[in-house]
Protein backbone atom coordinates (compact mmCIF):
# COMPACT_ATOMS: atom_id res chain seq x y z
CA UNK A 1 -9.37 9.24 -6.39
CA UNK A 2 -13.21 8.45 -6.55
CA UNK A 3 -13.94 6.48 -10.14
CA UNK A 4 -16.07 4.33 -11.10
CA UNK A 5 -15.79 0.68 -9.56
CA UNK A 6 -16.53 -1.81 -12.83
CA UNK A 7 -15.66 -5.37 -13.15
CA UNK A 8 -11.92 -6.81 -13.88
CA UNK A 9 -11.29 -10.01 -13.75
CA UNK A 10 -7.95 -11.21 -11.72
CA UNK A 11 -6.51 -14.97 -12.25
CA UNK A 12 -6.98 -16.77 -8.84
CA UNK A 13 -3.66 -17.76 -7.06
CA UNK A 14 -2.76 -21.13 -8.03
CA UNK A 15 -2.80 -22.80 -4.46
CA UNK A 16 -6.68 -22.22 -3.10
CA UNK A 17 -6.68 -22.13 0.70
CA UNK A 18 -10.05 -24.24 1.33
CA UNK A 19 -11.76 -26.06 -1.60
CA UNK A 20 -14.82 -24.05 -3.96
CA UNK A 21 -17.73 -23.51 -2.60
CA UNK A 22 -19.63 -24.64 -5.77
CA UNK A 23 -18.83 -26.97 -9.13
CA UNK A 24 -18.25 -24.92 -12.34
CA UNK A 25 -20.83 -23.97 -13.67
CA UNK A 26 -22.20 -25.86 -17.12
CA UNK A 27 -20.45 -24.19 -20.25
CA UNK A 28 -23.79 -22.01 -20.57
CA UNK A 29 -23.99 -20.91 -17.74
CA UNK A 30 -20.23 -20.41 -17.84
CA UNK A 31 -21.28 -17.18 -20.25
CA UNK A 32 -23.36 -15.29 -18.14
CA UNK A 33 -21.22 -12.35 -16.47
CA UNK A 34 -19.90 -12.81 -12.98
CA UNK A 35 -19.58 -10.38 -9.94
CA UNK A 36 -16.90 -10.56 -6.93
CA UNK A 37 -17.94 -10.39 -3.21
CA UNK A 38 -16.59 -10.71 -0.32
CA UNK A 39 -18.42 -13.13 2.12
CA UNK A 40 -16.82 -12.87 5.79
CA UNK A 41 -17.95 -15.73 8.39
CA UNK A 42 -18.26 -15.53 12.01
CA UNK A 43 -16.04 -16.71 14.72
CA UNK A 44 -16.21 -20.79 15.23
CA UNK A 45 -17.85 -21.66 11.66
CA UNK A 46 -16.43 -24.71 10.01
CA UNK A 47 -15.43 -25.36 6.36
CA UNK A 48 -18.36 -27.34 5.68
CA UNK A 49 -20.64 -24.74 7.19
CA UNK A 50 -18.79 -22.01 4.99
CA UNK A 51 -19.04 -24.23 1.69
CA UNK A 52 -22.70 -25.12 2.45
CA UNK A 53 -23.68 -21.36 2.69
CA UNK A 54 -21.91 -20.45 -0.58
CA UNK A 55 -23.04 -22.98 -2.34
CA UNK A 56 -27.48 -22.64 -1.90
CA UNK A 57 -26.00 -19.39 -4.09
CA UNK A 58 -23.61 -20.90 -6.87
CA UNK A 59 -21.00 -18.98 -5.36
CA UNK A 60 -17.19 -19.80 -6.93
CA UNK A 61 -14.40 -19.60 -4.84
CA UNK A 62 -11.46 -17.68 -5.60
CA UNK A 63 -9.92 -17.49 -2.31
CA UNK A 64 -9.99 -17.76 1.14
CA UNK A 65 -8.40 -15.25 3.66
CA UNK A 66 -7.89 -17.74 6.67
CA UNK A 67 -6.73 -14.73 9.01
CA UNK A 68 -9.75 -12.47 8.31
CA UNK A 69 -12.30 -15.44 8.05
CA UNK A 70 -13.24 -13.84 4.83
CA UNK A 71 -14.01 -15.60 1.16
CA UNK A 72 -13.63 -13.85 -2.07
CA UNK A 73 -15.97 -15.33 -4.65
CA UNK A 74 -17.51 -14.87 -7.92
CA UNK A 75 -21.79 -15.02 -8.18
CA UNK A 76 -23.96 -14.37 -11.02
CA UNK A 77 -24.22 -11.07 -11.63
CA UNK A 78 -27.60 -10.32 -12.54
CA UNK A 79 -28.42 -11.95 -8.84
CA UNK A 80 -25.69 -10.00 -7.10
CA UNK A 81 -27.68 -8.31 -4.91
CA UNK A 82 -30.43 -10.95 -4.01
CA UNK A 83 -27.25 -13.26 -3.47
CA UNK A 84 -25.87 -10.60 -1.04
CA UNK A 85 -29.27 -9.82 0.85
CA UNK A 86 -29.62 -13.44 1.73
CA UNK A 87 -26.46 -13.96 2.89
CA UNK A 88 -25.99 -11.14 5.16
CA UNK A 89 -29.30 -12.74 6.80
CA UNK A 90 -27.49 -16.10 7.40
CA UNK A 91 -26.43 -16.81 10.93
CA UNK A 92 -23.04 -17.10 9.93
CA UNK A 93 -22.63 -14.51 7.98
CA UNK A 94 -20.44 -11.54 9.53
CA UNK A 95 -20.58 -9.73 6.55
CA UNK A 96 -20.97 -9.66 2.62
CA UNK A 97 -20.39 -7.70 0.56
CA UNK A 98 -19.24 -6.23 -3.17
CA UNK A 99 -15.16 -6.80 -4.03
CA UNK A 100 -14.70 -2.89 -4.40
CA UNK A 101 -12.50 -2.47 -7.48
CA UNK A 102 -9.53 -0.05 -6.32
CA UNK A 103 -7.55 2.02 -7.85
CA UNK A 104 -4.16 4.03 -7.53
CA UNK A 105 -4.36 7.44 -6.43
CA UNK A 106 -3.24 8.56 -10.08
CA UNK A 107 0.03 11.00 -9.71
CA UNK A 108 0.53 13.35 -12.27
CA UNK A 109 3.71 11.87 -14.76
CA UNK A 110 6.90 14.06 -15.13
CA UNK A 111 9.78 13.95 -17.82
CA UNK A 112 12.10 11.48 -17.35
CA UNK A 113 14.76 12.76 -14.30
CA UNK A 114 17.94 14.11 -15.65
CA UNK A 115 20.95 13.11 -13.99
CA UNK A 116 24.44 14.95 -13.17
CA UNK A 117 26.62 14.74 -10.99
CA UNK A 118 26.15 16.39 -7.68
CA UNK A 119 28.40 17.64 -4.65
CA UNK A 120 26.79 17.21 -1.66
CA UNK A 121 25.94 14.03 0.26
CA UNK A 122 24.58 11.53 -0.66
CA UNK A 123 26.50 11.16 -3.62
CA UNK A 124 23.68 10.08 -5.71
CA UNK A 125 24.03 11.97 -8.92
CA UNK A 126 20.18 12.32 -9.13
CA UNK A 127 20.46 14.18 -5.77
CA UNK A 128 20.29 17.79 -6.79
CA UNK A 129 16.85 17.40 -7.68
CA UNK A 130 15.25 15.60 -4.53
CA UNK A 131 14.11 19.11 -2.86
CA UNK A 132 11.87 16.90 -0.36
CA UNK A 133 15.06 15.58 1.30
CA UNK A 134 17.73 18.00 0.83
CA UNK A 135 18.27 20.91 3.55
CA UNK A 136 17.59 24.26 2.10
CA UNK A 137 14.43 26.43 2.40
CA UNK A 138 12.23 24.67 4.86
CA UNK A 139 10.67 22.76 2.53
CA UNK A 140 12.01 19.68 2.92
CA UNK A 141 11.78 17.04 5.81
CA UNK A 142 15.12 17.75 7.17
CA UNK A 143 16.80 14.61 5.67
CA UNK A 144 20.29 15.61 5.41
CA UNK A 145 20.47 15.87 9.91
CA UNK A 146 18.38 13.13 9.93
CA UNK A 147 21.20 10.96 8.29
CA UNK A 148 23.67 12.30 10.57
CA UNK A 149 21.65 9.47 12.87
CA UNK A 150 20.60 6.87 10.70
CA UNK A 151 20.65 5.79 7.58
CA UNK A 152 19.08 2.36 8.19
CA UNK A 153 15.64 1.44 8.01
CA UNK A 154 12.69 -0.73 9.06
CA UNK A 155 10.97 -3.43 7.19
CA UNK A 156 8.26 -1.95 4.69
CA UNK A 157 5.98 -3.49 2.78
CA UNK A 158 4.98 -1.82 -0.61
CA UNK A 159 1.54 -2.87 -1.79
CA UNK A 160 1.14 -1.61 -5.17
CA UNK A 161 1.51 -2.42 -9.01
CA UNK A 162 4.64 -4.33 -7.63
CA UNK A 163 8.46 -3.40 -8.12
CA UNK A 164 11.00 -3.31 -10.90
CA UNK A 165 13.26 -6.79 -9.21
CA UNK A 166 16.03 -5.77 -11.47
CA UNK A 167 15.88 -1.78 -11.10
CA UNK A 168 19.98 -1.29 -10.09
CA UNK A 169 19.13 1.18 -7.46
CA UNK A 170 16.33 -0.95 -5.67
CA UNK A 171 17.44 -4.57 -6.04
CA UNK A 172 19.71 -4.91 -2.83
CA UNK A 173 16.82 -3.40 -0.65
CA UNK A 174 14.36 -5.49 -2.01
CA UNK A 175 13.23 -8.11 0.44
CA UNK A 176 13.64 -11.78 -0.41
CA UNK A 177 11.74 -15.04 0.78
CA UNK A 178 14.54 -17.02 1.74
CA UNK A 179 12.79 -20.06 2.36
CA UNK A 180 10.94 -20.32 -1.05
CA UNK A 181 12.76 -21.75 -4.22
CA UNK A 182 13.01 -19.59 -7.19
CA UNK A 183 10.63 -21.04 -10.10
CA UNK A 184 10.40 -24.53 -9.19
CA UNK A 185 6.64 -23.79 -9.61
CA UNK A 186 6.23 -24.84 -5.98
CA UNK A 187 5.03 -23.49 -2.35
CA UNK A 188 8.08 -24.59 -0.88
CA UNK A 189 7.21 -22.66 2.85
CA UNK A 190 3.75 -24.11 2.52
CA UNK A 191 2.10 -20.07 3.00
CA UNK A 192 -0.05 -20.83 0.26
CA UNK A 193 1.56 -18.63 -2.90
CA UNK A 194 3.59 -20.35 -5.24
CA UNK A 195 7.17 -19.17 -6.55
CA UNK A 196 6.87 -15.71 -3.79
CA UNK A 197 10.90 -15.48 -3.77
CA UNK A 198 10.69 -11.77 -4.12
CA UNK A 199 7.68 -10.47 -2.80
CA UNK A 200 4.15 -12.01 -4.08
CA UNK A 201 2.22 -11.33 -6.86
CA UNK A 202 -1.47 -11.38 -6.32
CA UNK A 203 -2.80 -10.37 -10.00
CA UNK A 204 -0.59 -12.84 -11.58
CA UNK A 205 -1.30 -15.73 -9.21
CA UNK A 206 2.17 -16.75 -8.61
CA UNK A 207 5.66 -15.77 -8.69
CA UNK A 208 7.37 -12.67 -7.65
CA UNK A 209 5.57 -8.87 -7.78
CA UNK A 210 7.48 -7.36 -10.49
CA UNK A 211 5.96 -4.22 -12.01
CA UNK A 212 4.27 -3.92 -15.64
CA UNK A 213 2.95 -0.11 -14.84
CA UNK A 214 6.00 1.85 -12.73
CA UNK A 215 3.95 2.96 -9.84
CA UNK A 216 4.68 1.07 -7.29
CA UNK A 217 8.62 1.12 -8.04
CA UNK A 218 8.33 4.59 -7.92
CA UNK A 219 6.85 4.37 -4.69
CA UNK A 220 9.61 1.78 -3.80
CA UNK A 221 12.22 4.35 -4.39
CA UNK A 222 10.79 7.28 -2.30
CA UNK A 223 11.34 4.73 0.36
CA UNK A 224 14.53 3.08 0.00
CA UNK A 225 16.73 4.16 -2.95
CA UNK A 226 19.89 2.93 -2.35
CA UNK A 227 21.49 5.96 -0.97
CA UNK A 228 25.28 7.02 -1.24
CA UNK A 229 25.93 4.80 -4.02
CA UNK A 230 27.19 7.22 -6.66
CA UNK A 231 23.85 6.12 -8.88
CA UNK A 232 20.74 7.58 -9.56
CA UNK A 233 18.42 9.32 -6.72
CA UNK A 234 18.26 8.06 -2.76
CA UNK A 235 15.40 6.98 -1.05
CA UNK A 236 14.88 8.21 3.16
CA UNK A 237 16.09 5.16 4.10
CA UNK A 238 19.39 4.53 2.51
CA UNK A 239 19.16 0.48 3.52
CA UNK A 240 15.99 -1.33 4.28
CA UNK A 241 14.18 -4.11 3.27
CA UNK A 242 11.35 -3.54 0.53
CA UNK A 243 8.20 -6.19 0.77
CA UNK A 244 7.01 -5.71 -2.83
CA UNK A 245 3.29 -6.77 -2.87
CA UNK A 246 1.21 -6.75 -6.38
CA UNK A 247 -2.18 -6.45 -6.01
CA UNK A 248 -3.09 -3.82 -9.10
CA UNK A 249 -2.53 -4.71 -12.65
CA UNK A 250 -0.48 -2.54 -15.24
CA UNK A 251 -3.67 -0.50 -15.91
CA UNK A 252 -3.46 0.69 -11.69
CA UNK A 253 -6.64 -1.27 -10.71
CA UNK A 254 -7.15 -4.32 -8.10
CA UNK A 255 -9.72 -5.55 -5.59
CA UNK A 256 -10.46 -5.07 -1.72
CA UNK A 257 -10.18 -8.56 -1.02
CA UNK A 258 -6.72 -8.69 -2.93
CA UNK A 259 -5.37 -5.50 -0.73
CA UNK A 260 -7.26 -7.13 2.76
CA UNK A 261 -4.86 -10.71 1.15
CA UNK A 262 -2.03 -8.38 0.49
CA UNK A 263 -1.77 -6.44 4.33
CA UNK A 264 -2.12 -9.70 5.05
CA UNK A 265 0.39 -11.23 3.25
CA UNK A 266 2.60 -8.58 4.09
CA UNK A 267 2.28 -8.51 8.13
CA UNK A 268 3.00 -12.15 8.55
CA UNK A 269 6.03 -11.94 6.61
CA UNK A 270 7.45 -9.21 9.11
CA UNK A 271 5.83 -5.92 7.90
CA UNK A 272 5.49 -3.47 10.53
CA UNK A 273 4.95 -0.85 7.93
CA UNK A 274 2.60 -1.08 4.85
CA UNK A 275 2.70 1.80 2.26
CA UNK A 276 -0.66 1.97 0.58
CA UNK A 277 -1.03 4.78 -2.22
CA UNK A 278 -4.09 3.46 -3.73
CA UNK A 279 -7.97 4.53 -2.59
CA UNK A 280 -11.81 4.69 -3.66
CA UNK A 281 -14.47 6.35 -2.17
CA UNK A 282 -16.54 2.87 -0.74
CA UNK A 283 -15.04 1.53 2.59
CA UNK A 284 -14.92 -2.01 2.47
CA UNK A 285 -15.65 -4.67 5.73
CA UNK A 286 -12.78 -6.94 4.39
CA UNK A 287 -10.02 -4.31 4.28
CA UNK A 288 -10.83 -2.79 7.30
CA UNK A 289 -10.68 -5.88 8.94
CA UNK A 290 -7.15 -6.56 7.43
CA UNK A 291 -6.11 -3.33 8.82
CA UNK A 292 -7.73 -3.96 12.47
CA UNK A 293 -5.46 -7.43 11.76
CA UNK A 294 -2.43 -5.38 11.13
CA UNK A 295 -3.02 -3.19 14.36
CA UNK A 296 -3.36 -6.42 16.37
CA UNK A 297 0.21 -6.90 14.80
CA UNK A 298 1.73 -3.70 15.67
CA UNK A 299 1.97 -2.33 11.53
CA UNK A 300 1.04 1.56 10.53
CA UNK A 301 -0.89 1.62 7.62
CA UNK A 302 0.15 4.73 5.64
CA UNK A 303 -2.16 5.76 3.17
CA UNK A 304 -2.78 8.51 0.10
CA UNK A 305 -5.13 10.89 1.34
CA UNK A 306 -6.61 11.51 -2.43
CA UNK A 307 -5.57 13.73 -5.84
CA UNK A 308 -9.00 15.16 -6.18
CA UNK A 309 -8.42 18.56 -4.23
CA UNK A 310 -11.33 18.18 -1.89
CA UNK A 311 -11.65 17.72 1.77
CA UNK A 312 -11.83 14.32 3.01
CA UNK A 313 -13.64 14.84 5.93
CA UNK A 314 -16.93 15.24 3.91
CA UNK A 315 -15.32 13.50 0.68
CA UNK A 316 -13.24 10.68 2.00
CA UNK A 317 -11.40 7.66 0.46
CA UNK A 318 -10.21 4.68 1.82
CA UNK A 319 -7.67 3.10 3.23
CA UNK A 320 -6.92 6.64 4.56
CA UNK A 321 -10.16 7.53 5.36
CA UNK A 322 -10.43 4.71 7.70
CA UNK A 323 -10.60 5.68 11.53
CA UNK A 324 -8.61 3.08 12.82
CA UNK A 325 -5.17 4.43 15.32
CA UNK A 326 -2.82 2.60 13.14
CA UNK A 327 -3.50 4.61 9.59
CA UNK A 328 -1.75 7.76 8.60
CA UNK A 329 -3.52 9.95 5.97
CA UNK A 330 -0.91 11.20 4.34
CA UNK A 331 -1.56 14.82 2.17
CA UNK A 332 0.95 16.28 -0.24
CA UNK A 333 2.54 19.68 -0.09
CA UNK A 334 4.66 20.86 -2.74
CA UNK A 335 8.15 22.67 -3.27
CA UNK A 336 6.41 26.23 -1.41
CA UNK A 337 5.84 24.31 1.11
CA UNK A 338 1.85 24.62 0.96
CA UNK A 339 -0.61 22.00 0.35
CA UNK A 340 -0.23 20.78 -3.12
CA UNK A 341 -3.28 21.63 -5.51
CA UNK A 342 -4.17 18.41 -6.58
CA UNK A 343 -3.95 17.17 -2.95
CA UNK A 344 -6.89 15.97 -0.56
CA UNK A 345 -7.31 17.71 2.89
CA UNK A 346 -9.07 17.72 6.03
CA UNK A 347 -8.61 18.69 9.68
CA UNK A 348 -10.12 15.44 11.04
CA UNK A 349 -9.44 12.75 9.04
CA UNK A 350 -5.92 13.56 7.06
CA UNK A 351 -2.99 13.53 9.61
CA UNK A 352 0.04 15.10 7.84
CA UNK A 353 1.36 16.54 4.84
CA UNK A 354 4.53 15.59 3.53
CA UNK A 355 6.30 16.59 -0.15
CA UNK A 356 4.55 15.07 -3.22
CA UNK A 357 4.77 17.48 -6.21
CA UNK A 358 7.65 16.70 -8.45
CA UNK A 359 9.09 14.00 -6.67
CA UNK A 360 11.79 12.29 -8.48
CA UNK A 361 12.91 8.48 -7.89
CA UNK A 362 12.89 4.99 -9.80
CA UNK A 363 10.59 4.00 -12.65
CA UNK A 364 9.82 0.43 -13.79
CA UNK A 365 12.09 0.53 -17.18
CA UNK A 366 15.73 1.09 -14.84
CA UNK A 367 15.09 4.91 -15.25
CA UNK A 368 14.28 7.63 -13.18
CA UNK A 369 11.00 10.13 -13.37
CA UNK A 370 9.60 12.93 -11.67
CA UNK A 371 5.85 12.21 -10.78
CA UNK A 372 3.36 14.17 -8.17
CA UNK A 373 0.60 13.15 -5.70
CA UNK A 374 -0.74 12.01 -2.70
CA UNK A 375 1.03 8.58 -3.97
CA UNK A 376 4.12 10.27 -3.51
CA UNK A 377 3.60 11.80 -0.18
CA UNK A 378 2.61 8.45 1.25
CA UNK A 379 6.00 6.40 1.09
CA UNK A 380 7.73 9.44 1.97
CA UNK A 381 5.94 9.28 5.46
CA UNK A 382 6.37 4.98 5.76
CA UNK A 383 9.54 5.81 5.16
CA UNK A 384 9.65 8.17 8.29
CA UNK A 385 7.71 5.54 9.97
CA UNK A 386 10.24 2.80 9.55
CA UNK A 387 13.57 4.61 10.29
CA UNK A 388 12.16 5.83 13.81
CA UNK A 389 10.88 2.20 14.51
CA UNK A 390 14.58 1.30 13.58
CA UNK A 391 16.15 3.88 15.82
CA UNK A 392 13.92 2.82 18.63
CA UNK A 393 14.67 -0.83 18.13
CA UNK A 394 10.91 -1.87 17.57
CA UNK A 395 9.25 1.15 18.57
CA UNK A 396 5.85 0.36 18.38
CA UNK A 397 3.56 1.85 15.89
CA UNK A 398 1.07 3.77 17.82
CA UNK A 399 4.44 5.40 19.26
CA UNK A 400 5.98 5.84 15.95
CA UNK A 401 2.51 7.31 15.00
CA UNK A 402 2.36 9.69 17.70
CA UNK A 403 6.31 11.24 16.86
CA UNK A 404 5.41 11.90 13.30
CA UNK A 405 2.28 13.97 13.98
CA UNK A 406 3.21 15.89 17.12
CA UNK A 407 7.05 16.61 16.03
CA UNK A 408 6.19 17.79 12.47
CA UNK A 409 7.06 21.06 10.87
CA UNK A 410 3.94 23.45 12.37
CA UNK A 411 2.79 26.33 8.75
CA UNK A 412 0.12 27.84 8.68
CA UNK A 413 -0.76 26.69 4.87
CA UNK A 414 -1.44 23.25 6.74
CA UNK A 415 -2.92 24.33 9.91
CA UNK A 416 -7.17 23.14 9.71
CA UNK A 417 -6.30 21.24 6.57
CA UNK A 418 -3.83 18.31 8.47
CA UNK A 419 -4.43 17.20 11.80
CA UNK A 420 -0.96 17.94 12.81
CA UNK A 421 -1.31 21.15 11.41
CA UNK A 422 2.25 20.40 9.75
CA UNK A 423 4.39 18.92 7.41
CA UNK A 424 6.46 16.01 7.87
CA UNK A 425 10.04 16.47 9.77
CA UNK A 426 11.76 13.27 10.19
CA UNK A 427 15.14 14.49 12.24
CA UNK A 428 12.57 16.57 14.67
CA UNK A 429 10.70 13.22 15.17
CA UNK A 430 14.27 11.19 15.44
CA UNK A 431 15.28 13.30 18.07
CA UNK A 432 12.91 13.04 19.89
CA UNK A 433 13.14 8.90 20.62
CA UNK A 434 16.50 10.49 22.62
């Protein structure tokens, strides 16, 4: 969803990876407004080098993204774009430029999700009302065969508003860091995030990514549910492991450089797929180098095509707008199996459709809602993605890629609006690894 990218401020993480670039400023000076940026460096510059070029501009560092050779900082604002015209003309300078504000790609919010029992399989009482998984009239993604296979899933990483830790149909799949210490207020694996037992949290600074909005653990459940377990609704993948990654606050709003730290975070922590239902309209240098560091890692990028209803090829927003082989644009169709309303489209840069109108799962308060969009869609596909690279024991993603588009469900409601012309079809794409 294009908006309107103003200021938020985000608390730094507690452990700074390089020291800042400038002193604080005098108390004020301390009053005067401050803008992010994003200042990446070139190839073979030092740390001295690096704080010597932020400093001739006051610049205050918030972080530094060692594996993208990128600082986030904060300047004065008035001087924002002085500050950024003479550093992109300094020799070692790769790039600089604004800290896009992001935001989700806003569903549309449902009741709360009725449950009774049901009698088909999964048992999952919530199960009568998941039309995007259960077998019926062609609208779905063919779930039910699809389990006759597998059940088990991938790794996927879920960066979002973060993930209800204690939701009771979630918390088994949720993916813990083994090797940190649960609020000793410590980096016990020495990665640089303090307290990251169960995922990170990059708004809060430290600790685990719990959720304070419900997005992202609905997102969460669309993925991996627990399935079968007599509770609630089931997610594609029935057992996985879910890499819960906060980089928007409770209002649905973060940073480029936090979602560049976040894919980040998440490959190097074994993510080979990264859900990412969030978008704007201004491409950023720092998350597209993130994602060029996630193809150089073998991880899919799935992304939210957009909830405005307009084509993306002339209208786009990023991450799915960007061109790289290891993102899937993800559109939404609905229970007709046409494109959604609300949804994005466009023949060259969205790649499939998949269901995202009234899409029931977990919310952040240990209920269950119904919610629609493009954010919906999205883990629905990541799911996909990460039960084929389980069935083909570390398929890797530009194969993955290539099974979901060419095997998916051919309509003509999707043909010139999706590249694949289809609708997501995981057993079609499951068999096909055979």
């Amino acid at each position: 969803m294009r908006r309107a990218l103003v200021p938020l401020m985000l608390l730094a993480c507690s452990t700074i990876l390089g020291a800042a670039a400038a002193q604080a400023p005098p108390d004020n000076a301390a009053q005067a407004e401050k803008a992010r940026i994003v200042v990446g460096f070139e190839p073979g510059v030092t740390r001295q080098q690096r704080d010597d070029v932020l400093a001739r501009d006051g610049a205050v560092l918030r972080r530094f993204l060692r594996a993208l050779r990128a600082a986030s900082v904060t300047v004065d604002a008035a001087n924002r774009d002085q500050i950024l015209a003479r550093l992109r003309a300094e020799p070692a300078v790769a790039f600089a430029e604004i800290d896009r504000r992001l935001n989700l790609v806003r569903p549309r919010l449902g009741a709360r999700l009725p449950l009774a029992t049901a009698a088909r399989e999964p048992n999952d009482d919530g199960f009568i009302y998941q039309y995007s998984l259960r077998d019926g009239n062609d609208h779905d993604v063919d779930a039910t065969n699809a389990w006759e296979r597998r059940t088990k899933c991938a790794k996927v990483a879920v960066l979002d508003t973060g993930v209800d830790l204690d939701h009771k149909d979630l918390k088994s799949n949720l993916w813990r860091n083994d090797r940190e210490v649960k609020g000793n207020g410590r980096d016990d694996d020495g990665n640089g995030y303090v307290d990251d037992h169960r995922g990170v949290d990059l708004v809060g600074g430290r600790g685990s990514a719990g959720d304070q909005h419900g997005h992202g653990t609905h997102a969460a459940g669309i993925i991996a549910a627990i399935g079968n377990n007599g509770r609630g609704v089931s997610g594609l993948c029935w057992k996985s492991k879910i890499i819960a990654v906060r980089f928007m606050d409770s209002e649905g709003h973060g940073y480029s450089s936090t979602a560049a730290e976040g894919i980040v975070y998440a490959v190097k922590h074994g993510a080979h797929v990264i859900n990412a239902s969030y978008g704007t309209s201004h491409p950023t240098q720092v998350e597209r180098n993130a994602i060029q560091y996630a193809a150089a890692h073998d991880t899919l990028i799935v992304a939210a095509a957009g909830n405005d209803g307009e084509n993306a090829d002339k209208h786009p927003s990023y991450p799915a707008a960007y061109p790289d082989d290891n993102v899937i644009s993800v559109a939404a169709s609905d229970e007709s199996d046409t494109l959604a309303s609300f949804s994005n489209w466009g023949k060259k840069s969205v790649d499939l459709a998949a269901p995202g109108d009234g899409i029931a799962s977990t919310w952040n308060d240990g209920s269950y809602r119904y919610l629609s969009g493009t954010s919906m869609a999205t883990p629905l596909v990541a799911a996909a993605a990460a039960m084929l690279r389980k069935q083909g024991d570390g398929l890797p993603a530009a194969r993955v890629r290539k099974l979901l588009l060419k095997h998916a469900d051919v309509k003509k409601p999707f043909k010139g609006k999706v590249a694949s012309g289809g609708r997501l079809n995981i057993r079609r794409s499951l068999e096909a690894i055979d």
